[in-house]
N, C-alpha and C. Protein backbone atom coordinates (compact mmCIF):
# COMPACT_ATOMS: atom_id res chain seq x y z
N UNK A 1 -113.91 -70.18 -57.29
CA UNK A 1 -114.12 -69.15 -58.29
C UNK A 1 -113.86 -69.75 -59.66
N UNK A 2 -114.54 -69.13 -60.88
CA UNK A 2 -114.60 -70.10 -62.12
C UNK A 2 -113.30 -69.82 -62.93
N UNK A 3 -112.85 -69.76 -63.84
CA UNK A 3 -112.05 -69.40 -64.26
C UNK A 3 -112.51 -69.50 -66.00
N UNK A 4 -112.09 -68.64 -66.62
CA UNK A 4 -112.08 -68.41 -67.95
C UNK A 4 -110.60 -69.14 -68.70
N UNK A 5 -110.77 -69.92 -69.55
CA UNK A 5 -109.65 -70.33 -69.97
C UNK A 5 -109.73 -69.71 -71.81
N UNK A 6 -108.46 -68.88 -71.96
CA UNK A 6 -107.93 -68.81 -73.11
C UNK A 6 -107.04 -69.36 -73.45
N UNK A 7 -107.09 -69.73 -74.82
CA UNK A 7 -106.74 -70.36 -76.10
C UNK A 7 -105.79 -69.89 -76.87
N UNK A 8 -104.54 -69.35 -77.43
CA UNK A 8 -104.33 -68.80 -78.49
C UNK A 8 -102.89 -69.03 -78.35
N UNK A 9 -102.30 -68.51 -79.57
CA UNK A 9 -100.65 -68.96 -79.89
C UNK A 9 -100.15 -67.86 -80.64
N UNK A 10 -100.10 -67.50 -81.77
CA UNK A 10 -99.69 -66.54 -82.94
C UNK A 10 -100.81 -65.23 -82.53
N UNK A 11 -102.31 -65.14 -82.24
CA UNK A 11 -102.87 -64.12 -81.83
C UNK A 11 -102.89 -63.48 -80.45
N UNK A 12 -102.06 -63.89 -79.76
CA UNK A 12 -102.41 -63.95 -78.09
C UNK A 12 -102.18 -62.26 -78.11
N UNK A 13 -101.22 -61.53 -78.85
CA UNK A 13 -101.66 -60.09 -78.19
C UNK A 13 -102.68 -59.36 -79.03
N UNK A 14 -103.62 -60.20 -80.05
CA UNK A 14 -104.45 -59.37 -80.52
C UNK A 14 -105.60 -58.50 -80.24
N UNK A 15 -105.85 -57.44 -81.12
CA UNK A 15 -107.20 -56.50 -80.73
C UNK A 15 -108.22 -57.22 -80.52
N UNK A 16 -108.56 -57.97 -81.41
CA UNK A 16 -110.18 -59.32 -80.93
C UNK A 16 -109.99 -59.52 -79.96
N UNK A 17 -108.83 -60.30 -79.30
CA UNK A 17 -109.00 -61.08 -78.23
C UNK A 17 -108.59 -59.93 -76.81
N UNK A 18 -108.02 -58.74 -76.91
CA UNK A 18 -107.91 -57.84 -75.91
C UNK A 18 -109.58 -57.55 -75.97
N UNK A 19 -110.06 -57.23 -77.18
CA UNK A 19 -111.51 -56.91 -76.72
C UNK A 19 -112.45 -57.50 -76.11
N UNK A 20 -112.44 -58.96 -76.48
CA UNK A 20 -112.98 -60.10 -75.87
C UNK A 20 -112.83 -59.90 -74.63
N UNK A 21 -111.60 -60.29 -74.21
CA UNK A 21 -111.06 -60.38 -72.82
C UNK A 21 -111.88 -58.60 -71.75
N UNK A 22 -111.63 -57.50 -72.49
CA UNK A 22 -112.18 -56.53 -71.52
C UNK A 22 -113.38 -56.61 -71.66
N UNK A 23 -114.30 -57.13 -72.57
CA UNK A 23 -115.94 -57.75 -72.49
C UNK A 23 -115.81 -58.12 -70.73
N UNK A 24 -115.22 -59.35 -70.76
CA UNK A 24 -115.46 -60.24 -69.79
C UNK A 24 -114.63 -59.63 -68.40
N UNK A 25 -113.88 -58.81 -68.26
CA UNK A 25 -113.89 -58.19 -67.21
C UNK A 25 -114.39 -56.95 -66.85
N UNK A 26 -115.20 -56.64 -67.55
CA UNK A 26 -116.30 -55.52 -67.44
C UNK A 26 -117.46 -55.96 -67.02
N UNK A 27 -117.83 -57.11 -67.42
CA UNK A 27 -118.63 -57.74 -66.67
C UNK A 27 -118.89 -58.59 -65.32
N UNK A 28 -117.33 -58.79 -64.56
CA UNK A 28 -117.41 -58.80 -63.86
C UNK A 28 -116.42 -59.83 -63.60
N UNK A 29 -115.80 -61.04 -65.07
CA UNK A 29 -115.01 -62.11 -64.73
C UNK A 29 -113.65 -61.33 -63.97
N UNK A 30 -113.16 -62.26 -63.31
CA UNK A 30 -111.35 -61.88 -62.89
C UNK A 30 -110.94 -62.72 -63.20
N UNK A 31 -110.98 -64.29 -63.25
CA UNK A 31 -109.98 -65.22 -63.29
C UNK A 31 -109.65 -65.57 -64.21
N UNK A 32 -108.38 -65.80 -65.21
CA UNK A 32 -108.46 -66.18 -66.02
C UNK A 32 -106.96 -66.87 -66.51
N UNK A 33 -106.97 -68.06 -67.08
CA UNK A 33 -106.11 -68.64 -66.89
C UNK A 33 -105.94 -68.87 -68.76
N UNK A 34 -104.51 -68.53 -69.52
CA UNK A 34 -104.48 -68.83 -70.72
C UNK A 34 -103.46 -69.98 -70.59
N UNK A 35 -103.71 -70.86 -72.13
CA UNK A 35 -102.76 -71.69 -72.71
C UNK A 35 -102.32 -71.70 -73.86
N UNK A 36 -101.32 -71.76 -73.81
CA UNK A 36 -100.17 -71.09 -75.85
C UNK A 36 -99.89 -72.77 -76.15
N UNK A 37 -100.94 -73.55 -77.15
CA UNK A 37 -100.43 -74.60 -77.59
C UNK A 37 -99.00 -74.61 -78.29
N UNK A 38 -97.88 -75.61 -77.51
CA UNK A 38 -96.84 -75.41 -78.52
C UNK A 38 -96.33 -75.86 -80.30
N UNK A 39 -97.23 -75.41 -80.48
CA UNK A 39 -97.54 -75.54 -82.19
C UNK A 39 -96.71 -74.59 -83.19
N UNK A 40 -96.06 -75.51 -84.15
CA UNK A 40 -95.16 -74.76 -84.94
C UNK A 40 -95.21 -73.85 -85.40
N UNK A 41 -94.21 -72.90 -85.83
CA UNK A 41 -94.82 -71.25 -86.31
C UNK A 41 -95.36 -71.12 -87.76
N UNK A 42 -95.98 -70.03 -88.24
CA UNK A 42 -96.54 -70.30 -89.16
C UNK A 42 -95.33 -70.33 -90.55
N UNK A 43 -95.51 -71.39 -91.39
CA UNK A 43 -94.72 -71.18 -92.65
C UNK A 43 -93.14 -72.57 -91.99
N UNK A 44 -93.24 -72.59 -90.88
CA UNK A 44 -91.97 -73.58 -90.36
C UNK A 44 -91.84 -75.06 -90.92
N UNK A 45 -92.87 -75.25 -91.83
CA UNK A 45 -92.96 -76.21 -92.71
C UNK A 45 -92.79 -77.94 -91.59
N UNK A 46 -91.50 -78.35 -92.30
CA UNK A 46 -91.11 -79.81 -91.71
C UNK A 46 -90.02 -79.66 -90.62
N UNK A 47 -89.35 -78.47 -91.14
CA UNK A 47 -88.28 -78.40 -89.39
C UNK A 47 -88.66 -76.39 -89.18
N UNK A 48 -87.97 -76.91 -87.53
CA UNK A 48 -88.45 -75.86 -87.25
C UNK A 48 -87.84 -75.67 -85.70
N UNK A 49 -87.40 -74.67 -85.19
CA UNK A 49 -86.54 -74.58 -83.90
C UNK A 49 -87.98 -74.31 -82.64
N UNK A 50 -88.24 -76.09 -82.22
CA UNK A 50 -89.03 -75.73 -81.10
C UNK A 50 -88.73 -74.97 -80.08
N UNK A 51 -87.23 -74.81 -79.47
CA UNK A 51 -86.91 -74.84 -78.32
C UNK A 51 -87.23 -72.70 -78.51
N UNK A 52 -86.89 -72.65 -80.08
CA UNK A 52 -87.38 -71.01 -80.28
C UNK A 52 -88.74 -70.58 -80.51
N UNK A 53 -89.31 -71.37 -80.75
CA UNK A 53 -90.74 -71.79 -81.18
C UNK A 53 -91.45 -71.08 -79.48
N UNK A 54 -91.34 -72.40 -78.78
CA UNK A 54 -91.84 -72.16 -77.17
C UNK A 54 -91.24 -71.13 -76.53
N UNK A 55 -90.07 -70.49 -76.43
CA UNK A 55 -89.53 -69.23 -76.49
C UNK A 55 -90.23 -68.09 -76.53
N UNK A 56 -90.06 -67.81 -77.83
CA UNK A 56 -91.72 -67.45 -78.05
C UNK A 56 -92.76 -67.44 -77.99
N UNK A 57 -93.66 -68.37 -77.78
CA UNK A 57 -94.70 -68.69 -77.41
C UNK A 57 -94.48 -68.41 -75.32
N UNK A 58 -93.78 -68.43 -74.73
CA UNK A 58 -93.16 -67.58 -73.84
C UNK A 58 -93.48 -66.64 -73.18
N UNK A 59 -92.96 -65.89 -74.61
CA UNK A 59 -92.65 -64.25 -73.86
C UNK A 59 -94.06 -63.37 -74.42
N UNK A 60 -94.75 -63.89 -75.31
CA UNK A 60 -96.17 -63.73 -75.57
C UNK A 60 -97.28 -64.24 -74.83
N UNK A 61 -96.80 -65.30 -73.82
CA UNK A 61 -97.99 -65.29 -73.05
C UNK A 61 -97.57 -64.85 -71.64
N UNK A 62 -96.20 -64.49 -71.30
CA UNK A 62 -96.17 -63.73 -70.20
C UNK A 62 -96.35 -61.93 -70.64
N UNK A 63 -96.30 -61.74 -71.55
CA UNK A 63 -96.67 -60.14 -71.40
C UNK A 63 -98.05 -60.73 -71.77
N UNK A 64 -98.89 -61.10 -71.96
CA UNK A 64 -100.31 -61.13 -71.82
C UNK A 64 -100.98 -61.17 -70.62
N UNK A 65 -100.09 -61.99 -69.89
CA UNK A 65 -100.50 -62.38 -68.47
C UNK A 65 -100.26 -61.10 -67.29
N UNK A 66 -99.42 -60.31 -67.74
CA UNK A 66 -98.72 -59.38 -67.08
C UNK A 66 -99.83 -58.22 -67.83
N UNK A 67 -100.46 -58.03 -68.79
CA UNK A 67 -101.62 -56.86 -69.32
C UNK A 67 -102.59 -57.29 -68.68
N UNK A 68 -102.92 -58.32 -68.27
CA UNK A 68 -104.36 -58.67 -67.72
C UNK A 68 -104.26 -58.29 -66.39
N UNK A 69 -103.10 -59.18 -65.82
CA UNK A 69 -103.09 -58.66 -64.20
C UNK A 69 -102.77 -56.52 -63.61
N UNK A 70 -102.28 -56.09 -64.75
CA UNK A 70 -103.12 -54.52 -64.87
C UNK A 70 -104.29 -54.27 -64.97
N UNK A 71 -105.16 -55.03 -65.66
CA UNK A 71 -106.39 -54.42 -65.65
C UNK A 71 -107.36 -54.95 -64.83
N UNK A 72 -106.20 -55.78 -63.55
CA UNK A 72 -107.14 -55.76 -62.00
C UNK A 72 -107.50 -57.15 -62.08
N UNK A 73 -107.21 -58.60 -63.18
CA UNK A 73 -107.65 -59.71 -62.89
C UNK A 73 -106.48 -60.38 -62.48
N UNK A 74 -106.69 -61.77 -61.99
CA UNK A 74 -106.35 -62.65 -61.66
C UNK A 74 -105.75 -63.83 -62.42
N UNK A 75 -104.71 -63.84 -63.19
CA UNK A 75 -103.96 -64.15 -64.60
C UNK A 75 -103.17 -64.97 -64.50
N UNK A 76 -103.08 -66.60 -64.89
CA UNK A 76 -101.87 -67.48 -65.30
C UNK A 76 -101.52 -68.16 -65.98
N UNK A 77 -100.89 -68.89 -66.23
CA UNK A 77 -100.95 -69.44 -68.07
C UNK A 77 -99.99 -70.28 -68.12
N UNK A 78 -99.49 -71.06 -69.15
CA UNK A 78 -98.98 -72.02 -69.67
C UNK A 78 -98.70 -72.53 -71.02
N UNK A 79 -97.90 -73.16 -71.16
CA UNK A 79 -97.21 -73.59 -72.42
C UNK A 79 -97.84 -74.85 -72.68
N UNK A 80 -98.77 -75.10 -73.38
CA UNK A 80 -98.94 -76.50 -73.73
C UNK A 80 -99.19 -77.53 -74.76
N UNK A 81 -99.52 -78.57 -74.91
CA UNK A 81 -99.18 -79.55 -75.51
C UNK A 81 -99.37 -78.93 -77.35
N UNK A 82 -98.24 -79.86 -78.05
CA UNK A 82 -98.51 -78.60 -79.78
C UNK A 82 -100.19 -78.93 -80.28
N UNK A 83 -100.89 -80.06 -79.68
CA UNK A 83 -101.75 -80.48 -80.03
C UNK A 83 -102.93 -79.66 -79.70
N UNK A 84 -103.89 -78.42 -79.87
CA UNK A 84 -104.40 -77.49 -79.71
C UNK A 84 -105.62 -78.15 -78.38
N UNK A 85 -106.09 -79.16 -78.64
CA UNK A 85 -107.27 -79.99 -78.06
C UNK A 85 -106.91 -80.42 -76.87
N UNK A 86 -105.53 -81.07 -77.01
CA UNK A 86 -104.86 -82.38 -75.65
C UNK A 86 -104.41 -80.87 -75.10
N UNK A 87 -104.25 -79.68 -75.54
CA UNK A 87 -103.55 -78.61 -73.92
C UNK A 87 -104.77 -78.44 -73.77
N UNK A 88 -106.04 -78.19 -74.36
CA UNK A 88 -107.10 -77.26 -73.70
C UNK A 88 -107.44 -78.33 -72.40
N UNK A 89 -107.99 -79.57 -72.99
CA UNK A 89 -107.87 -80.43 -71.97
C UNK A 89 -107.25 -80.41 -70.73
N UNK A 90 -105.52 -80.69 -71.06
CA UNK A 90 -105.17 -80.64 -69.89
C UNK A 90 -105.02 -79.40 -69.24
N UNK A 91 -105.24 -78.26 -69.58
CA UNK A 91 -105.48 -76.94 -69.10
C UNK A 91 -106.61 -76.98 -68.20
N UNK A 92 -107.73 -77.71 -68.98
CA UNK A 92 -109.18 -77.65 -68.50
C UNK A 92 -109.09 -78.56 -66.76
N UNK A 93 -108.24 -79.62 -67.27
CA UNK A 93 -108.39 -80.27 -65.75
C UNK A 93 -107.76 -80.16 -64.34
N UNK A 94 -109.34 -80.14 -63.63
CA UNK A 94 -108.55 -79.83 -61.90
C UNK A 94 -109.13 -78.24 -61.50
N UNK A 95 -109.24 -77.39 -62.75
CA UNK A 95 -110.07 -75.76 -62.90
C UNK A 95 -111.45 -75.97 -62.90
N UNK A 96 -112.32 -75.05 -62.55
CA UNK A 96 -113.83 -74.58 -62.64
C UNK A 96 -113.85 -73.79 -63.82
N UNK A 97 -113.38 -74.29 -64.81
CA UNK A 97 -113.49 -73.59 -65.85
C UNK A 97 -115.39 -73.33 -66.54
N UNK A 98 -115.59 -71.83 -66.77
CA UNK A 98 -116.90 -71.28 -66.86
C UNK A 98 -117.04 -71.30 -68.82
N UNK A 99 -116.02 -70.86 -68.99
CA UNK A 99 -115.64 -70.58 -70.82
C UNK A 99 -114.30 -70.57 -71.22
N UNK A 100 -114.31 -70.95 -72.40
CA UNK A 100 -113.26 -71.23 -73.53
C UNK A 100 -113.13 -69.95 -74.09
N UNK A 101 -112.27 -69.04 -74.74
CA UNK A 101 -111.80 -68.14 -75.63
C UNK A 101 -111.20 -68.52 -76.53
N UNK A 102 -111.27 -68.85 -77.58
CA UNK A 102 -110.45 -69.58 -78.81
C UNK A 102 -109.98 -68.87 -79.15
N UNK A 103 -108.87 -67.97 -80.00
CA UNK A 103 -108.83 -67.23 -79.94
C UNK A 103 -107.76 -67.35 -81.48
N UNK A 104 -108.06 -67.34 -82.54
CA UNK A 104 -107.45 -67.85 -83.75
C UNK A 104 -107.50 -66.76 -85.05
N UNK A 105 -106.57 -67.38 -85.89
CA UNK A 105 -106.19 -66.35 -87.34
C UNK A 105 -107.57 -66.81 -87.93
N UNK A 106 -107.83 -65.74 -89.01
CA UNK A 106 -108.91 -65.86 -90.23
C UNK A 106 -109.03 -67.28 -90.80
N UNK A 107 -110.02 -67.76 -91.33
CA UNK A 107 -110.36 -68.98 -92.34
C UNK A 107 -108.86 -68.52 -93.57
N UNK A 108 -108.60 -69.53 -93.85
CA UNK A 108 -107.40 -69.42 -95.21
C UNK A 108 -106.10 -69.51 -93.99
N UNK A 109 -105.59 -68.47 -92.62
CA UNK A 109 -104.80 -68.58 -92.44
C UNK A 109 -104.31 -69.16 -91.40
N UNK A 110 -105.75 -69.98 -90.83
CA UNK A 110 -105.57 -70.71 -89.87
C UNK A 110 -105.43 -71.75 -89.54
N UNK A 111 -104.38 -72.44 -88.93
CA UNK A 111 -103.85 -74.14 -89.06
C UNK A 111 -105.08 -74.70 -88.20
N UNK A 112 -106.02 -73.91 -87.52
CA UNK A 112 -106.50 -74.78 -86.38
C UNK A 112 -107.74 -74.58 -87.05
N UNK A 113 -108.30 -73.61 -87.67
CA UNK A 113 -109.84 -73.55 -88.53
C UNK A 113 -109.66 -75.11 -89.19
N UNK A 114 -108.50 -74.96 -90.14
CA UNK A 114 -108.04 -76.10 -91.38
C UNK A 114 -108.28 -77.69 -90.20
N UNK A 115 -107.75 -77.43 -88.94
CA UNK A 115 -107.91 -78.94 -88.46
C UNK A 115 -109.60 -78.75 -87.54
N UNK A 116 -110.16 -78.09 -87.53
CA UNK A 116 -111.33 -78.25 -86.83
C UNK A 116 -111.27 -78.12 -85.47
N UNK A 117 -110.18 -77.43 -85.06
CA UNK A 117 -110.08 -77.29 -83.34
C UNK A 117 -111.16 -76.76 -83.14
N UNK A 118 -112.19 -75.67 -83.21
CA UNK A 118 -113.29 -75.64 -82.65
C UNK A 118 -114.27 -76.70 -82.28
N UNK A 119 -114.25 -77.25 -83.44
CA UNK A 119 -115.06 -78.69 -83.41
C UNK A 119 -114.44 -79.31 -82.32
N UNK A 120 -113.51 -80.06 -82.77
CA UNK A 120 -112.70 -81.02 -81.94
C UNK A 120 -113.29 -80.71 -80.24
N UNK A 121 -112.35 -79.30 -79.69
CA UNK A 121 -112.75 -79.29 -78.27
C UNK A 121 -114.06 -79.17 -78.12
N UNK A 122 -114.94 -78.36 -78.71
CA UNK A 122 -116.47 -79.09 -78.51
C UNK A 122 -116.83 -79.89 -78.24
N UNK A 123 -116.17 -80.91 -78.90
CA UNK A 123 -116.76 -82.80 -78.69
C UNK A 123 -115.79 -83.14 -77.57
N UNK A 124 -114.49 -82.46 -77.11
CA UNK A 124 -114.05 -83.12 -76.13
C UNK A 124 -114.67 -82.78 -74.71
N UNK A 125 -114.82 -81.57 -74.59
CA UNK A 125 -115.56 -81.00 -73.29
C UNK A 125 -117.06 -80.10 -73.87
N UNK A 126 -117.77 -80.12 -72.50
CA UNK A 126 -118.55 -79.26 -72.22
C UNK A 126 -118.79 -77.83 -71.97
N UNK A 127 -117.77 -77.74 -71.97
CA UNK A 127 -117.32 -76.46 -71.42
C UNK A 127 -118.09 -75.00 -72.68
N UNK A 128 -119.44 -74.13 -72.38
CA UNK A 128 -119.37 -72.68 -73.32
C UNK A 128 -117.76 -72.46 -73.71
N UNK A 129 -118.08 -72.18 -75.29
CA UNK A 129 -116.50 -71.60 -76.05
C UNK A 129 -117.29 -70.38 -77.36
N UNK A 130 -116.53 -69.48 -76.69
CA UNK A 130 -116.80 -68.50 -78.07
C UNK A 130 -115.18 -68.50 -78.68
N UNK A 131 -115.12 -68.42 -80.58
CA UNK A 131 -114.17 -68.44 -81.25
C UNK A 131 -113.93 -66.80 -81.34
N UNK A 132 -112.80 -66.43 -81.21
CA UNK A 132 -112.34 -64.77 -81.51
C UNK A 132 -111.31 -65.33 -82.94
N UNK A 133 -112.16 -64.31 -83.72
CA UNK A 133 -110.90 -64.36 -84.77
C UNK A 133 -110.49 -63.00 -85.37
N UNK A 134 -109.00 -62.89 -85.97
CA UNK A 134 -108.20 -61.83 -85.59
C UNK A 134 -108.52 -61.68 -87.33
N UNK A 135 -107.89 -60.34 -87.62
CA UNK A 135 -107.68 -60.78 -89.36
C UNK A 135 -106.63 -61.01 -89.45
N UNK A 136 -105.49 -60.20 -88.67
CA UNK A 136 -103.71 -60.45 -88.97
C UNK A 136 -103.46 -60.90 -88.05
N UNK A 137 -102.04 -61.79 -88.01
CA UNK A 137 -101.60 -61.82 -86.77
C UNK A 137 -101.05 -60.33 -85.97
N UNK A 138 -100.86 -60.34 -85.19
CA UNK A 138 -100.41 -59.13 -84.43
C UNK A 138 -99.08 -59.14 -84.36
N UNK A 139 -98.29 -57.82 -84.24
CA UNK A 139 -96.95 -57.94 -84.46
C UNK A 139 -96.66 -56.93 -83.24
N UNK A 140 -97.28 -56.16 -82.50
CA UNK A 140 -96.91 -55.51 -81.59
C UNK A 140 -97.09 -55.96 -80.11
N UNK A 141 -96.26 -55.67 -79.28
CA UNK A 141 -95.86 -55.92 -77.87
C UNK A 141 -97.05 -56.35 -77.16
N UNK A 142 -98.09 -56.23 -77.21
CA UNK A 142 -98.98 -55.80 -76.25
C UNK A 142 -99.37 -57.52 -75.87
């Protein structure tokens, strides 16, 4: 079975990407496997408390994982590399991955627009990727 792999870190409980995501299980996907690059928070400049950092990055992708597997799919996820490209990768390998969900802040507030992660994993895999972009980050539970 294929699996859908999402993308995201600071947006993971957003409205774009909840909408995205019930697109694709309305249509019929279940599997879906996310990855929270462990990438510094926004504004954390030159230091910055990883070990609170991934913490966070955490407990945002287990209540994501835990909303999806309510709405009847098949949900697991991971913490990975801060490098947005080297986790999708190693996310990507060993899965039947079908599509990418990128799933990122607006142009101006996004570290990964600014480095070309769309681009980038493009040229690294083959893999269909649609970009979801949020306007704010999200600040509520979901």
């Amino acid at each position: 079975m294929s699996t859908i792999l999402i993308v995201a870190n600071q947006t993971l409980p957003s409205e774009a990407l909840a909408a995205e995501v019930e697109s694709r299980i309305s249509a019929g996907s279940r599997t879906f496997h996310v990855v929270v690059p462990a990438t510094p928070p926004p504004g954390g400049g030159f230091t910055w408390d990883e070990d609170a950092a991934r913490q966070a990055a955490q407990d945002r992708l287990a209540a994501f994982v835990a909303r999806l597997v309510e709405q009847g799919a098949t949900a697991d996820g991971e913490i990975g590399d801060r490098d947005p490209v080297a986790a999708v990768r190693d996310a990507a390998r060993g899965r039947d991955v079908s599509e990418i969900i990128l799933s990122t802040l607006p142009d101006g507030a996004s570290r990964w627009l600014r480095q070309d992660v769309p681009t980038r994993i493009g040229g690294a895999l083959t893999i269909p990727m649609v970009v979801v972009t949020e306007r704010e980050p999200s600040t509520t539970g979901r």
